[in-house]
Protein backbone atom coordinates (compact mmCIF):
# COMPACT_ATOMS: atom_id res chain seq x y z
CA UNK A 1 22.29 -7.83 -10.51
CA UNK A 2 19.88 -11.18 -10.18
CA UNK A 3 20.10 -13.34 -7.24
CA UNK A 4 18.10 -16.69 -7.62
CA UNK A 5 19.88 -18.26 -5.14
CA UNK A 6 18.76 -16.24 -2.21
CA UNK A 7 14.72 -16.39 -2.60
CA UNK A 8 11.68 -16.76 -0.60
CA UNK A 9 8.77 -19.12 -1.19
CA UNK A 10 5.27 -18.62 0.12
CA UNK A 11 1.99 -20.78 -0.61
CA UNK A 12 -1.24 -21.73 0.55
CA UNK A 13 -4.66 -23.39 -0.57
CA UNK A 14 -7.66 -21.78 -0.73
CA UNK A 15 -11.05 -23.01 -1.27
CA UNK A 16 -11.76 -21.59 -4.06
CA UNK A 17 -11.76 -22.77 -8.24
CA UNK A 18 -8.45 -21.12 -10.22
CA UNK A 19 -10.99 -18.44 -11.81
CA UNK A 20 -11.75 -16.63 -8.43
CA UNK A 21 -8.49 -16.94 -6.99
CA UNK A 22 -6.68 -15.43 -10.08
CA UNK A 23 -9.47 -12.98 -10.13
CA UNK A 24 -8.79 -11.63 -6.38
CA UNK A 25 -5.32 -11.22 -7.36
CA UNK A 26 -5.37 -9.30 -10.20
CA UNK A 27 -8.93 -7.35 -9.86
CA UNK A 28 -8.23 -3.84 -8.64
CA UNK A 29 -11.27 -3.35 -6.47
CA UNK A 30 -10.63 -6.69 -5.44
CA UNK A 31 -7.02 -6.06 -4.16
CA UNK A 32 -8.17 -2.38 -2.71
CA UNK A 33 -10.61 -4.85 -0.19
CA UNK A 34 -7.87 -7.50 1.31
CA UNK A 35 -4.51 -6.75 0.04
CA UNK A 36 -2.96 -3.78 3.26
CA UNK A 37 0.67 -4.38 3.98
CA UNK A 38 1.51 -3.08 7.18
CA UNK A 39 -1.99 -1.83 7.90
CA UNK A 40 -2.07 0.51 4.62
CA UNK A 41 -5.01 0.96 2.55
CA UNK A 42 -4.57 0.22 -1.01
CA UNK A 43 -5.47 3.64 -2.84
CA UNK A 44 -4.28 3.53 -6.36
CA UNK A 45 -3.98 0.23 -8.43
CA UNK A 46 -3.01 0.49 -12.17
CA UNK A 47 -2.79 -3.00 -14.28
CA UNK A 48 -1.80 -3.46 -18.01
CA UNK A 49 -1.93 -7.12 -17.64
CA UNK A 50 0.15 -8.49 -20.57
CA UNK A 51 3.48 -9.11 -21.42
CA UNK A 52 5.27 -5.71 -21.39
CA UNK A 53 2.51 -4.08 -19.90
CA UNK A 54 3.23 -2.37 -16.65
CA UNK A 55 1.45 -2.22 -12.90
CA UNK A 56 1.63 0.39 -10.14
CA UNK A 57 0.27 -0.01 -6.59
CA UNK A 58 -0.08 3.00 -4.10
CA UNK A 59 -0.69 2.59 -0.54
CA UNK A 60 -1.92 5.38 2.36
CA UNK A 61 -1.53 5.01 6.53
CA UNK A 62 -4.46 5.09 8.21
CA UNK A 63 -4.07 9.09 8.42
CA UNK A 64 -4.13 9.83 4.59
CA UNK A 65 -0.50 9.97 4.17
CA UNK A 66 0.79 8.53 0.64
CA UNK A 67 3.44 5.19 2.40
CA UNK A 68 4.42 2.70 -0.11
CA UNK A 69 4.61 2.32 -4.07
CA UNK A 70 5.10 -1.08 -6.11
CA UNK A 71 5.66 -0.67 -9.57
CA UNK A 72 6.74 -3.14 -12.19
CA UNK A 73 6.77 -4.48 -15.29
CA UNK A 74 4.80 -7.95 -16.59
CA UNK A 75 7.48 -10.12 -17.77
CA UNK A 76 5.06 -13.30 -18.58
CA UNK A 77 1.37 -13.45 -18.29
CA UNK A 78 -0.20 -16.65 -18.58
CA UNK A 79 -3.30 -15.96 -17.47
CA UNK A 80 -4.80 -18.20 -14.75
CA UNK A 81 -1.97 -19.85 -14.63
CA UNK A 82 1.28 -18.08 -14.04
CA UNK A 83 2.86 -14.31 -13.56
CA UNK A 84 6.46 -13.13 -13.83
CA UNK A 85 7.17 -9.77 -13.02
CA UNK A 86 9.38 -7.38 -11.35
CA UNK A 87 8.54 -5.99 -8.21
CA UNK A 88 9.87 -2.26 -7.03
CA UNK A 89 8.91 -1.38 -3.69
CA UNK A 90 9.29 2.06 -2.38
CA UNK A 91 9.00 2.55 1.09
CA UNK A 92 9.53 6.19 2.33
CA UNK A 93 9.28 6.50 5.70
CA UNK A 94 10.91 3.21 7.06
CA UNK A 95 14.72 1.10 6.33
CA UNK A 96 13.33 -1.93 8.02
CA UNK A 97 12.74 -2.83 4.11
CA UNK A 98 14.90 -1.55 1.68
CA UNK A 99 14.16 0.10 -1.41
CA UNK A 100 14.75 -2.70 -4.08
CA UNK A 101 13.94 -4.64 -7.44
CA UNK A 102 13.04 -7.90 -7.20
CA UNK A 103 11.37 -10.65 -9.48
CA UNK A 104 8.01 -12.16 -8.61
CA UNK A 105 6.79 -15.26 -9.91
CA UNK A 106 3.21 -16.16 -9.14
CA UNK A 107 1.58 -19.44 -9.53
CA UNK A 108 -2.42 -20.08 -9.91
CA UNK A 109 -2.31 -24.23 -9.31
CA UNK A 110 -5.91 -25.90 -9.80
CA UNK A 111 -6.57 -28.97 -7.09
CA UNK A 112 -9.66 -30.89 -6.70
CA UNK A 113 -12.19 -28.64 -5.46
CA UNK A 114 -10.18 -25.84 -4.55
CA UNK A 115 -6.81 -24.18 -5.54
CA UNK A 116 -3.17 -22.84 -4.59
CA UNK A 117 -1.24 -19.95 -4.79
CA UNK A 118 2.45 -19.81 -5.19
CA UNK A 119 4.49 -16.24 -4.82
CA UNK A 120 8.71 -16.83 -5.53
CA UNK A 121 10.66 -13.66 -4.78
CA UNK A 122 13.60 -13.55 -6.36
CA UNK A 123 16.79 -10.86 -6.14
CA UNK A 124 17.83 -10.41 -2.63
CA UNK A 125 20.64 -9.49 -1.00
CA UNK A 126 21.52 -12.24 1.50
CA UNK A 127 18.89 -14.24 3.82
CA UNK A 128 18.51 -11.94 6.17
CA UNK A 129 16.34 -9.71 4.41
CA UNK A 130 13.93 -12.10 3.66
CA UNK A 131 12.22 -12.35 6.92
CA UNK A 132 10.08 -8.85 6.66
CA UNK A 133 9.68 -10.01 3.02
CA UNK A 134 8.13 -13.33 4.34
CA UNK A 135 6.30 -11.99 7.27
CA UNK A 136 4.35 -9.89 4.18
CA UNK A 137 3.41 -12.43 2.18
CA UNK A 138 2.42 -15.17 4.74
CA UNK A 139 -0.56 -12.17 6.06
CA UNK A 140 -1.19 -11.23 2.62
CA UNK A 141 -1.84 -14.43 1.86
CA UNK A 142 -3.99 -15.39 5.08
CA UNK A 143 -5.81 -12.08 4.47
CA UNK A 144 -6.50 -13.25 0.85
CA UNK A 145 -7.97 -16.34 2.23
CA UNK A 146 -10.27 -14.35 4.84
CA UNK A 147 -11.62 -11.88 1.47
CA UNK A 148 -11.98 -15.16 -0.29
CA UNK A 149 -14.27 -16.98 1.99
């Protein structure tokens, strides 16, 4: 069951043009170099970028050990512009973050010289279980920034 009500909302600038930033996010050697939730390397990254097309993310601890999946499924694809799609996370070893499907919505904004980034999760359970969720995507995010620089 959808919950819009109860949804996080992360942005931030970057100086960069729409092109590079939308390029970072969806590149897969690009994401293997910045994107490492929880200090895990980004192994695996599969991307059928189109509407009904489907991604898959796999992430390894420092030691090797297979940690966290994200699958999902491209709802909308505008490209440069705007993502929808679901977001699966499966997390193994650890109930600080529950297994769960959510919606993300991901917005490439063009500014002058530079441009933004806006993620929307969507489908949680109550507020509290945003925070770990927001702590994520606030040093994704930063990290992002550092790769793009």
């Amino acid at each position: 069951m959808e919950n819009k009500d109860v949804h996080l909302e992360v942005e931030k600038s970057y100086p960069v043009g729409v092109d590079e930033l939308y390029d970072g996010w969806v590149n897969p050697e690009k994401l293997k170099q910045w994107w490492k939730p929880a200090g895990n390397q980004l192994r695996e990254v599969e991307i059928d970028l189109k509407e009904g097309g489907q991604f898959r993310y796999v992430f390894e601890t420092k030691d090797g050990e297979e940690d966290l999946k994200i699958t999902g499924d491209y709802k909308e694809v505008t490209p440069k512009k705007k993502l929808v799609y679901s977001w699966n996370w499966e997390l193994p070893h650890t109930q600080a973050v529950p297994n769960n499907e959510f919606q993300l919505t991901v917005e490439f904004l063009a500014e002058q010289d530079s441009s933004k980034l806006k993620v929307t999760q969507e489908n949680f359970k109550d507020q509290e279980s945003i925070h770990p969720h927001q702590e994520g995507w606030n040093k994704a995010l930063d990290d992002l920034g550092n790769f793009l620089a």
